[in-house]
N, C-alpha and C. Protein backbone atom coordinates (compact mmCIF):
# COMPACT_ATOMS: atom_id res chain seq x y z
N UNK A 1 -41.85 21.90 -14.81
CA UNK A 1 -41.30 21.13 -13.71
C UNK A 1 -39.81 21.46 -13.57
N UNK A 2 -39.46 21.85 -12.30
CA UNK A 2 -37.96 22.49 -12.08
C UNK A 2 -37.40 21.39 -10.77
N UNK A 3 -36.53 21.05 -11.82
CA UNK A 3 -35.43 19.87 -10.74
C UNK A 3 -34.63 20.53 -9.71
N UNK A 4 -34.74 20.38 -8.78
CA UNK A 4 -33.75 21.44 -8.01
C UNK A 4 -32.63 20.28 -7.72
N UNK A 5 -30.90 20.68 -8.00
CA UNK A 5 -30.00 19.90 -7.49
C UNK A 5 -29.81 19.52 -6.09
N UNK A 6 -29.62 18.24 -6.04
CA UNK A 6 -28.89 17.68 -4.77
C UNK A 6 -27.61 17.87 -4.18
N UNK A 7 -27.24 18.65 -3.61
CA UNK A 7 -25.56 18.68 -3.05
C UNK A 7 -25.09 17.61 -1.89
N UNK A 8 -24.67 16.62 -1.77
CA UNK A 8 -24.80 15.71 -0.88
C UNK A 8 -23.05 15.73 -0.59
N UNK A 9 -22.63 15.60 0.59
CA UNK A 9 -21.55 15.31 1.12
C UNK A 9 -20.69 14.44 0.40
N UNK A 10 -19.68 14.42 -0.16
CA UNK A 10 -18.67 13.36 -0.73
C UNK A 10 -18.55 12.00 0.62
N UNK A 11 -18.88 10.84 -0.46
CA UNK A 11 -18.24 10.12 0.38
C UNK A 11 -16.78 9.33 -0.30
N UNK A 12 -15.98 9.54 1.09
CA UNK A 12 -14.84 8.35 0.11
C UNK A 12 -14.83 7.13 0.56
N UNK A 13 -14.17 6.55 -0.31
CA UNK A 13 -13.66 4.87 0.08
C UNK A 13 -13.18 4.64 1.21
N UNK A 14 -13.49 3.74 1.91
CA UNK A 14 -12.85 2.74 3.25
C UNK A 14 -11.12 3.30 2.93
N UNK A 15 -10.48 2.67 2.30
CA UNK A 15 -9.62 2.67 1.75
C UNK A 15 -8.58 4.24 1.67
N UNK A 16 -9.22 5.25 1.36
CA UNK A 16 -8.90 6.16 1.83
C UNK A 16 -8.71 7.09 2.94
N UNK A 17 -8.94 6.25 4.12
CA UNK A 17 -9.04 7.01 5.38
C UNK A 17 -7.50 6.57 5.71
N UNK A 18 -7.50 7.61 6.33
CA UNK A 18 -6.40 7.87 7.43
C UNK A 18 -5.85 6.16 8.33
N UNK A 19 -6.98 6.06 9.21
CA UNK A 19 -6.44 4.85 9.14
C UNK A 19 -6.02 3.24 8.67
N UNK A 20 -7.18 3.24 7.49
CA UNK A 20 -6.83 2.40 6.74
C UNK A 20 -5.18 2.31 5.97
N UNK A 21 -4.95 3.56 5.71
CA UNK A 21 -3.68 3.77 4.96
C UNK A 21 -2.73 3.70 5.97
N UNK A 22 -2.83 3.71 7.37
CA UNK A 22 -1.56 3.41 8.54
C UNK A 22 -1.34 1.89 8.28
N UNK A 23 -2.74 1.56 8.78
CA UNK A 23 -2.66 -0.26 8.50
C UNK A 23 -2.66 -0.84 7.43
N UNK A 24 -2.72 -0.16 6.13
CA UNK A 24 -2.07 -0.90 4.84
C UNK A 24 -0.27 -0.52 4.98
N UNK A 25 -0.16 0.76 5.39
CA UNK A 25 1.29 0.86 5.59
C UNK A 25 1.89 -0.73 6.33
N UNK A 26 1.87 -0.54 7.33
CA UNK A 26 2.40 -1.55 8.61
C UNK A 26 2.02 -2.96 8.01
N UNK A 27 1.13 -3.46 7.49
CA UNK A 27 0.55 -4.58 6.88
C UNK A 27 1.87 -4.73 5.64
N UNK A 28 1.58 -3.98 4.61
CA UNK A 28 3.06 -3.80 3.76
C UNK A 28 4.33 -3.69 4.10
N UNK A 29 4.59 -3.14 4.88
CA UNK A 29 5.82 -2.99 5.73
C UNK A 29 6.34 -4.19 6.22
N UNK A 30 5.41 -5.47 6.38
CA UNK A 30 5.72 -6.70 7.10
C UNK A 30 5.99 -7.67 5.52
N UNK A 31 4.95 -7.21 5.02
CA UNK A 31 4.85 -8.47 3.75
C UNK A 31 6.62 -8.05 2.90
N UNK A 32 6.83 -6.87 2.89
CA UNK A 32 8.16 -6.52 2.40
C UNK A 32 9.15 -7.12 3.09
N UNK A 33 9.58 -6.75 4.41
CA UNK A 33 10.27 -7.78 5.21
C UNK A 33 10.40 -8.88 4.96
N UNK A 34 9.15 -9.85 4.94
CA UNK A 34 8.81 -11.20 4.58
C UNK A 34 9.82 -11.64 3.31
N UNK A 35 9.35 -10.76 2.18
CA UNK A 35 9.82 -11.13 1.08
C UNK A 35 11.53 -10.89 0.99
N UNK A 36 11.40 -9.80 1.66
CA UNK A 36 13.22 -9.74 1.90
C UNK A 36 13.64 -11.08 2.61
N UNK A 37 13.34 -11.43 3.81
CA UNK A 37 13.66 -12.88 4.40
C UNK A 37 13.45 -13.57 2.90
N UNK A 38 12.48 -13.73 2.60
CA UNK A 38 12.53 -14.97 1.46
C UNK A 38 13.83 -15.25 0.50
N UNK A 39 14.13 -13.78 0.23
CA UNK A 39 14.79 -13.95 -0.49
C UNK A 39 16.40 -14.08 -0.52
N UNK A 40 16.69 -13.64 0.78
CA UNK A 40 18.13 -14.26 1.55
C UNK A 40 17.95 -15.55 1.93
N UNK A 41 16.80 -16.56 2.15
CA UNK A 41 16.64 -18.27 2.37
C UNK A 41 17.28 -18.43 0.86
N UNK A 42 16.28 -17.79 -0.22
CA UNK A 42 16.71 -18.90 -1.58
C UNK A 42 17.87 -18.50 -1.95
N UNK A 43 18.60 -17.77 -1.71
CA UNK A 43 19.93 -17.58 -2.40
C UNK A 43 20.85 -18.13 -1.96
N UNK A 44 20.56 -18.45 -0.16
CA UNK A 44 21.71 -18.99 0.48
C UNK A 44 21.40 -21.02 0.18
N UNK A 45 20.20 -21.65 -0.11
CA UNK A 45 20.15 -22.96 -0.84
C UNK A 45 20.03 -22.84 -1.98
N UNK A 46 21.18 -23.18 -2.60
CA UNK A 46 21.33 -23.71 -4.54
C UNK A 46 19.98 -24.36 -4.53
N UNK A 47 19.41 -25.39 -4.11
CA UNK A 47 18.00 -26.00 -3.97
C UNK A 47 16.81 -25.27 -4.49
N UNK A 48 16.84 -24.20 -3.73
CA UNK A 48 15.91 -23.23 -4.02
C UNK A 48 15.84 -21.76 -4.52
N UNK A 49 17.36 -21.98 -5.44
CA UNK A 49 17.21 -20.72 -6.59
C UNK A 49 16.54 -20.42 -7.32
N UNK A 50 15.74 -21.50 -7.92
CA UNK A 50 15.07 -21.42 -8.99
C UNK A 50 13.60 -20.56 -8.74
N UNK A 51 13.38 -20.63 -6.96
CA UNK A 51 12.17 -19.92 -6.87
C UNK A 51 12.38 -18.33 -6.08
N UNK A 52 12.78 -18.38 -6.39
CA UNK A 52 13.77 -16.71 -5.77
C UNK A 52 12.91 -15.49 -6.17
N UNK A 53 12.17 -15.95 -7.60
CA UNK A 53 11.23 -14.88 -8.36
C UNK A 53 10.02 -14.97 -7.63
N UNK A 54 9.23 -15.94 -6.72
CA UNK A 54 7.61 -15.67 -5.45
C UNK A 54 8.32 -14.89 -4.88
N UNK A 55 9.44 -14.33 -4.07
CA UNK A 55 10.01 -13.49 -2.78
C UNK A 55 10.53 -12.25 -3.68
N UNK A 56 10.90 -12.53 -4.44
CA UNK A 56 11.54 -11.09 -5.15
C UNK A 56 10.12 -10.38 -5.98
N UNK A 57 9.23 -11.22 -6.47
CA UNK A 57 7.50 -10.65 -6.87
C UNK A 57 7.45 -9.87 -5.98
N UNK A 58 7.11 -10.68 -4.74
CA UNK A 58 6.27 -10.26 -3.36
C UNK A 58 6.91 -8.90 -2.76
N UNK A 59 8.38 -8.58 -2.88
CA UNK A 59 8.67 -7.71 -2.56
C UNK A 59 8.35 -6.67 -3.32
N UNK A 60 8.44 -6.97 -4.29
CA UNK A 60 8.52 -5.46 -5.58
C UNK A 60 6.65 -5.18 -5.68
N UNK A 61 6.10 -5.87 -5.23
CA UNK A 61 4.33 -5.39 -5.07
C UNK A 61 4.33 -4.56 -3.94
N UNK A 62 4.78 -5.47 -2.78
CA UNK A 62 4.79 -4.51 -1.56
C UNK A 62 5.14 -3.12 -1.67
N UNK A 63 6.45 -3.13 -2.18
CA UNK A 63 7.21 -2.19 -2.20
C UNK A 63 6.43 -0.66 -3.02
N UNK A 64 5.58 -1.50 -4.30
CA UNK A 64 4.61 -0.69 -5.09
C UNK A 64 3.38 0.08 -4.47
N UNK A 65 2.85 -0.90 -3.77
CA UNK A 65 1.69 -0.79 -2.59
C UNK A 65 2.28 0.51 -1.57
N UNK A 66 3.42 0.63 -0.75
CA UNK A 66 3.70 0.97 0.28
C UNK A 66 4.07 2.92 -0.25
N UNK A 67 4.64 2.87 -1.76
CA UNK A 67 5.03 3.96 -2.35
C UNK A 67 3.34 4.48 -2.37
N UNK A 68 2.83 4.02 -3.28
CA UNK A 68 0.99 4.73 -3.47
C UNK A 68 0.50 4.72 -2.39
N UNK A 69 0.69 4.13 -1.32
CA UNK A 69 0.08 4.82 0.09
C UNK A 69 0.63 5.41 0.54
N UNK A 70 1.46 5.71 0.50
CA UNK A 70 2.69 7.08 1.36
C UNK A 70 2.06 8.10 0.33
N UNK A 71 1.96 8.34 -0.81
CA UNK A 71 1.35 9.24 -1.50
C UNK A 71 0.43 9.91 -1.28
N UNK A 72 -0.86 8.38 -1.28
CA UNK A 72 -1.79 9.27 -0.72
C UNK A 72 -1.73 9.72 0.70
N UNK A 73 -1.60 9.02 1.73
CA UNK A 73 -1.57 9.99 2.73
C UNK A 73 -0.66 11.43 3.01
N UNK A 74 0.27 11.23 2.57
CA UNK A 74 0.74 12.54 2.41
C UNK A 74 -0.04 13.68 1.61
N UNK A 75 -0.51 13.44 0.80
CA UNK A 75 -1.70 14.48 0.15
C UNK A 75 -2.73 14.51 1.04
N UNK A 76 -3.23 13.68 2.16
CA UNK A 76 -3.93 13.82 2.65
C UNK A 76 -3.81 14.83 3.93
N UNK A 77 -2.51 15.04 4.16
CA UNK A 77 -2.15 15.55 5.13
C UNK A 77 -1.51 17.08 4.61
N UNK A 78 -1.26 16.83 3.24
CA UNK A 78 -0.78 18.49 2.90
C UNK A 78 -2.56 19.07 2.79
N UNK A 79 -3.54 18.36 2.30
CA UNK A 79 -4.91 18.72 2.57
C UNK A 79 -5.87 19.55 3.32
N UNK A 80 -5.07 18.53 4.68
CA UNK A 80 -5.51 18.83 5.74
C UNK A 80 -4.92 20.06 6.45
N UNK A 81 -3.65 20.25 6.14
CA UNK A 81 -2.39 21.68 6.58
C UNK A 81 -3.01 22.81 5.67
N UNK A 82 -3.38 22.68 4.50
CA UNK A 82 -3.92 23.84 3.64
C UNK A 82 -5.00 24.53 4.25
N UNK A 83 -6.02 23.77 4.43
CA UNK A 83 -6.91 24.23 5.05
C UNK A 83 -7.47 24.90 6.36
C-alpha cells in the first residue's frame, strides 16, 4: 500500500492578511493616542497620579502591537516585490 502525499495550498491566519494588518494598524494607532491623552489628564490632576500606570500600560502595548505589525507587513510586501 503506497500513500501518495497531499500538497494542499498554505493557508494563513485572518490575522495575517494585508488588510487585517491596515486595520490593526489604524485600530492601534487610536488606542496609542488614547493612552497618550490619558496620560497628559493624570499628570495635569495630582488626584489622579496615582493611576498614570492604566494610560502609560495601554500605551506601551499599543505601541508593542503597532511595531509587530509594521513588521509583518513590511515582510509582506518585501515578499510580494521579490517575487
Amino acid at each position: 500500500m503506497i500513500i501518495k502525499p497531499m500538497f494542499r495550498k498554505a493557508i494563513y491566519p485572518f490575522y495575517d492578511s494585508e488588510k487585517a494588518c491596515i486595520i490593526i494598524l489604524i485600530i492601534m494607532l487610536l488606542i496609542f493616542l488614547f493612552g497618550i491623552a490619558g496620560i497628559s489628564a493624570a499628570r495635569e490632576d495630582a488626584q489622579y497620579s496615582g493611576y498614570i500606570w492604566f494610560p502609560a500600560l495601554l500605551t506601551i502595548l499599543s505601541l508593542a502591537v503597532l511595531i509587530s505589525t509594521t513588521t509583518r507587513l513590511v515582510k509582506h510586501y518585501r515578499e510580494r516585490i521579490s517575487k
